[in-house]
N, C-alpha and C. Protein backbone atom coordinates (compact mmCIF):
# COMPACT_ATOMS: atom_id res chain seq x y z
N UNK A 1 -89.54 31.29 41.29
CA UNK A 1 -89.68 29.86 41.10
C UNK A 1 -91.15 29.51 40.98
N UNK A 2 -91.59 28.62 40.09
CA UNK A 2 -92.76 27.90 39.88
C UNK A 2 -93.04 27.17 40.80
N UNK A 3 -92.10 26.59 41.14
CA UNK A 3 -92.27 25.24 42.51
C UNK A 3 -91.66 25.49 43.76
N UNK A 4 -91.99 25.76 44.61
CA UNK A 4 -91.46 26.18 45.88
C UNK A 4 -90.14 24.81 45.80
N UNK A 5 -89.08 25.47 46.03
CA UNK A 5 -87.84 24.49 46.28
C UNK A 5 -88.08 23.80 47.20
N UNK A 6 -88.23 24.10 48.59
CA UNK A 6 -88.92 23.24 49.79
C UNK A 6 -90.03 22.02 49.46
N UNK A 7 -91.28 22.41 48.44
CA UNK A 7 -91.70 21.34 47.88
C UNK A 7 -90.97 20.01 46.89
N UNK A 8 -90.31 20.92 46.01
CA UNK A 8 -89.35 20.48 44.99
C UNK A 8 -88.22 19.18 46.06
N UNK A 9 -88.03 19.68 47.02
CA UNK A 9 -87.20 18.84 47.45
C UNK A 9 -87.54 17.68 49.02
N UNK A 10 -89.01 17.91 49.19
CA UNK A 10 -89.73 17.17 50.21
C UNK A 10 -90.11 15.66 49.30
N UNK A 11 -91.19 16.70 48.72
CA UNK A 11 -92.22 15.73 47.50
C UNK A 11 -91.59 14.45 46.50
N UNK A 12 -90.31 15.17 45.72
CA UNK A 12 -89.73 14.82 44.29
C UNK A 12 -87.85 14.77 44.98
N UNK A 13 -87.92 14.76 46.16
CA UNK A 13 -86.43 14.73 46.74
C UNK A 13 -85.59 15.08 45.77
N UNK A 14 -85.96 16.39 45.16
CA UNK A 14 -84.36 17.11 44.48
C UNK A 14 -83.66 17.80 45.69
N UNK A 15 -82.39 17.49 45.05
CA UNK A 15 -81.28 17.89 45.91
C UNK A 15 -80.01 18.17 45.65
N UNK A 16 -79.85 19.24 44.59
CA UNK A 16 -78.86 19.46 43.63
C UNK A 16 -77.48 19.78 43.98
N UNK A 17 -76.14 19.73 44.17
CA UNK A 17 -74.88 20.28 44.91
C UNK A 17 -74.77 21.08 44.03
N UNK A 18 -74.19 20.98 42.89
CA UNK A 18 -74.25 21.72 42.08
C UNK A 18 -75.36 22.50 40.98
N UNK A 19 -75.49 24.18 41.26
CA UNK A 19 -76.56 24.82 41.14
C UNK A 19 -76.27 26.06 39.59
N UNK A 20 -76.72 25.43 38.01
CA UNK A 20 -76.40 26.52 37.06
C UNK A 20 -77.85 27.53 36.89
N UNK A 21 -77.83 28.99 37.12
CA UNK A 21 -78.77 29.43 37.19
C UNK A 21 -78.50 30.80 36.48
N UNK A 22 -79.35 30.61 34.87
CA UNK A 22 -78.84 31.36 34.04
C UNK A 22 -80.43 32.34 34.16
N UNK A 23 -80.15 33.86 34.08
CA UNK A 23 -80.56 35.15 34.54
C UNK A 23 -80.76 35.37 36.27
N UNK A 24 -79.34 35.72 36.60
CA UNK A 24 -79.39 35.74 37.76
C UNK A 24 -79.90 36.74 38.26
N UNK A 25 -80.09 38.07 37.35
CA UNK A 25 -80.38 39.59 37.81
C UNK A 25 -79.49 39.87 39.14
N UNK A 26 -80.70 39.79 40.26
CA UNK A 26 -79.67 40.69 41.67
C UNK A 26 -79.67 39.17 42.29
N UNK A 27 -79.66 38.19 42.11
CA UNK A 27 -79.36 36.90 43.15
C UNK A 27 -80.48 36.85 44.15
N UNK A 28 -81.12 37.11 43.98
CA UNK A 28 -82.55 37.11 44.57
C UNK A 28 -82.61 35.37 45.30
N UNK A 29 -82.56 34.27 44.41
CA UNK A 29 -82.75 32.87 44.81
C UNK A 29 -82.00 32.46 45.32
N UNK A 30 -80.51 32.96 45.48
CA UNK A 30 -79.14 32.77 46.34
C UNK A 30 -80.17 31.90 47.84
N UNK A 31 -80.52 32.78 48.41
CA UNK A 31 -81.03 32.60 49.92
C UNK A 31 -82.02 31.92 49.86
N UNK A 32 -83.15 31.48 48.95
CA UNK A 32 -84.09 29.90 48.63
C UNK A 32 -82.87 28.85 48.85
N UNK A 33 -81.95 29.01 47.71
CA UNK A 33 -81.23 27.59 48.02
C UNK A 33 -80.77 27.60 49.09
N UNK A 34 -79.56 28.25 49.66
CA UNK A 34 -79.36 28.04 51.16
C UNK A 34 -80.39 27.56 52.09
N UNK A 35 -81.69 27.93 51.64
CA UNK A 35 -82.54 27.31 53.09
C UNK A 35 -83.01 26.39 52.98
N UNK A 36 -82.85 26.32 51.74
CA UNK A 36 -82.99 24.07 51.31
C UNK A 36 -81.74 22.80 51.47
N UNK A 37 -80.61 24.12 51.61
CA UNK A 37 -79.04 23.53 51.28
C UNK A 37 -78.41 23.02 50.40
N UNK A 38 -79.48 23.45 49.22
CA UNK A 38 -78.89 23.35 47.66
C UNK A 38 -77.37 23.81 47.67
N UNK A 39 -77.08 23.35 46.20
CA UNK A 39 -75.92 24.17 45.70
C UNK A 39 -75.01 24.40 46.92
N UNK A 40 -74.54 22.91 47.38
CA UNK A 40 -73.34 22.76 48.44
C UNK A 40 -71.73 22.66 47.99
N UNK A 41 -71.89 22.30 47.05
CA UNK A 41 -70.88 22.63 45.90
C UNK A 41 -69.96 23.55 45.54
N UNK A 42 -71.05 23.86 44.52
CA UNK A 42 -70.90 25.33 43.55
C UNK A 42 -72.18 25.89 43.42
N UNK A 43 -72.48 27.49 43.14
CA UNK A 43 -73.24 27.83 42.61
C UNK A 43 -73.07 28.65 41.86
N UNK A 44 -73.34 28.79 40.22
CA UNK A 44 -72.42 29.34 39.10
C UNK A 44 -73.85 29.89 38.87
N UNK A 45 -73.62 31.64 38.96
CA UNK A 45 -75.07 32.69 38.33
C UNK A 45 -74.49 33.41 36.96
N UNK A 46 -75.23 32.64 36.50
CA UNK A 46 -74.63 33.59 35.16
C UNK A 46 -75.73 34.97 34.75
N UNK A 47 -75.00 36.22 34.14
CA UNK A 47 -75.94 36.79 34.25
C UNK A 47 -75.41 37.97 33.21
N UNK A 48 -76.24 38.42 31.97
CA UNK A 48 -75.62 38.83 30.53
C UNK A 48 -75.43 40.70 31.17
N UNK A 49 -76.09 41.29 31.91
CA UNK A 49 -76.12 42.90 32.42
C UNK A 49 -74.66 42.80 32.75
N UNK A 50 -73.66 43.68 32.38
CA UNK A 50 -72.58 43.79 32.75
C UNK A 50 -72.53 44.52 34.56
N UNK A 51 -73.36 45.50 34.29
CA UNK A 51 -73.54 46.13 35.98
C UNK A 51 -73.80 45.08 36.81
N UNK A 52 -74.93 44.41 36.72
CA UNK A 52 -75.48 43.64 37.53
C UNK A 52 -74.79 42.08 37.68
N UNK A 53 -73.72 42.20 36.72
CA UNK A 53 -72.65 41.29 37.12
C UNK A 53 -71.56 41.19 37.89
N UNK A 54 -71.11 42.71 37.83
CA UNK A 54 -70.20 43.26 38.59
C UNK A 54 -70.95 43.02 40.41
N UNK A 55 -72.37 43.35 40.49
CA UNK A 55 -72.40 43.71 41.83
C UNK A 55 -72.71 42.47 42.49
N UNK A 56 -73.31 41.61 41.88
CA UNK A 56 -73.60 40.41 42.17
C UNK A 56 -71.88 39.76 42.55
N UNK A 57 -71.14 39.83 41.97
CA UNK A 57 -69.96 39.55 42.15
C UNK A 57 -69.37 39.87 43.03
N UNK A 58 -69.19 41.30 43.30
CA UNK A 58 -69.36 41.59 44.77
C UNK A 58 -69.83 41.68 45.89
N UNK A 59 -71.47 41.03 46.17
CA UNK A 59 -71.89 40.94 46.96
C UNK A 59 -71.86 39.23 47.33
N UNK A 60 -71.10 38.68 46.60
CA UNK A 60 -71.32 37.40 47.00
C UNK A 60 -69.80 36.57 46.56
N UNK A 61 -68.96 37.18 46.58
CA UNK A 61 -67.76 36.45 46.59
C UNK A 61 -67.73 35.46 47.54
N UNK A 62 -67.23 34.03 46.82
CA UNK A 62 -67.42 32.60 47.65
C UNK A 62 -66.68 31.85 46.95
N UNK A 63 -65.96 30.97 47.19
CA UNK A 63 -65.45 29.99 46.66
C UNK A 63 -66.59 28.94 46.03
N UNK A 64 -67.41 28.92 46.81
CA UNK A 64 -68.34 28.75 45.97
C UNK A 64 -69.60 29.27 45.22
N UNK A 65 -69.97 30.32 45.38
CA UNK A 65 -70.15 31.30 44.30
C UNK A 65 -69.60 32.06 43.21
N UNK A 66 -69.85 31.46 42.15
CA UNK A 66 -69.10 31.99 40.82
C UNK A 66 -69.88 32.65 40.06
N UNK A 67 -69.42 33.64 39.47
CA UNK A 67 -70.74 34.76 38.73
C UNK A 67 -69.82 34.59 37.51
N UNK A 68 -70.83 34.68 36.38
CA UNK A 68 -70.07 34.74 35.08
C UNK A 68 -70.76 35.75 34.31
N UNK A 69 -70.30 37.16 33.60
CA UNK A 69 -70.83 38.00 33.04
C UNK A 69 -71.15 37.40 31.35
N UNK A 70 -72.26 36.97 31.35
CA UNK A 70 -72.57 36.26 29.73
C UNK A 70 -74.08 36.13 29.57
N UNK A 71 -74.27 35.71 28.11
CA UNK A 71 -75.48 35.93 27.96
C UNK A 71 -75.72 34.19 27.17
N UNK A 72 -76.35 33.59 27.42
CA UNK A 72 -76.66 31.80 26.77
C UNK A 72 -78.13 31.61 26.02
């Protein structure tokens, strides 16, 4: 991230429920939003690597975590 989310959401009070975050790679930012409490919602990672869709998928099965294997 360019902008620390914690700033992003002190400064400019973003505060998104719903979170689309296209190149997810390994979900790396999963745990930024949680510690802001983003993406209370949904959080939909889309992410075009078929492997790295699969594992992401499995490491984070959630009703509200949705992984989509695609490329945008």
């Amino acid at each position: 991230m360019l902008i620390k989310a914690s700033i992003l959401k002190k400064i400019w009070k973003v505060n998104p429920s719903i979170i689309l975050h296209v190149g997810a790679h390994e979900a790396e930012e999963l745990s930024i939003y949680k510690s802001v409490d983003w993406g209370t919602d949904q959080i939909i990672l889309i992410e075009a690597q078929p492997g790295l869709a699969r594992k992401i998928k499995q490491q984070f099965s959630s009703e509200k975590v949705k992984v989509l294997q695609a490329a945008v």
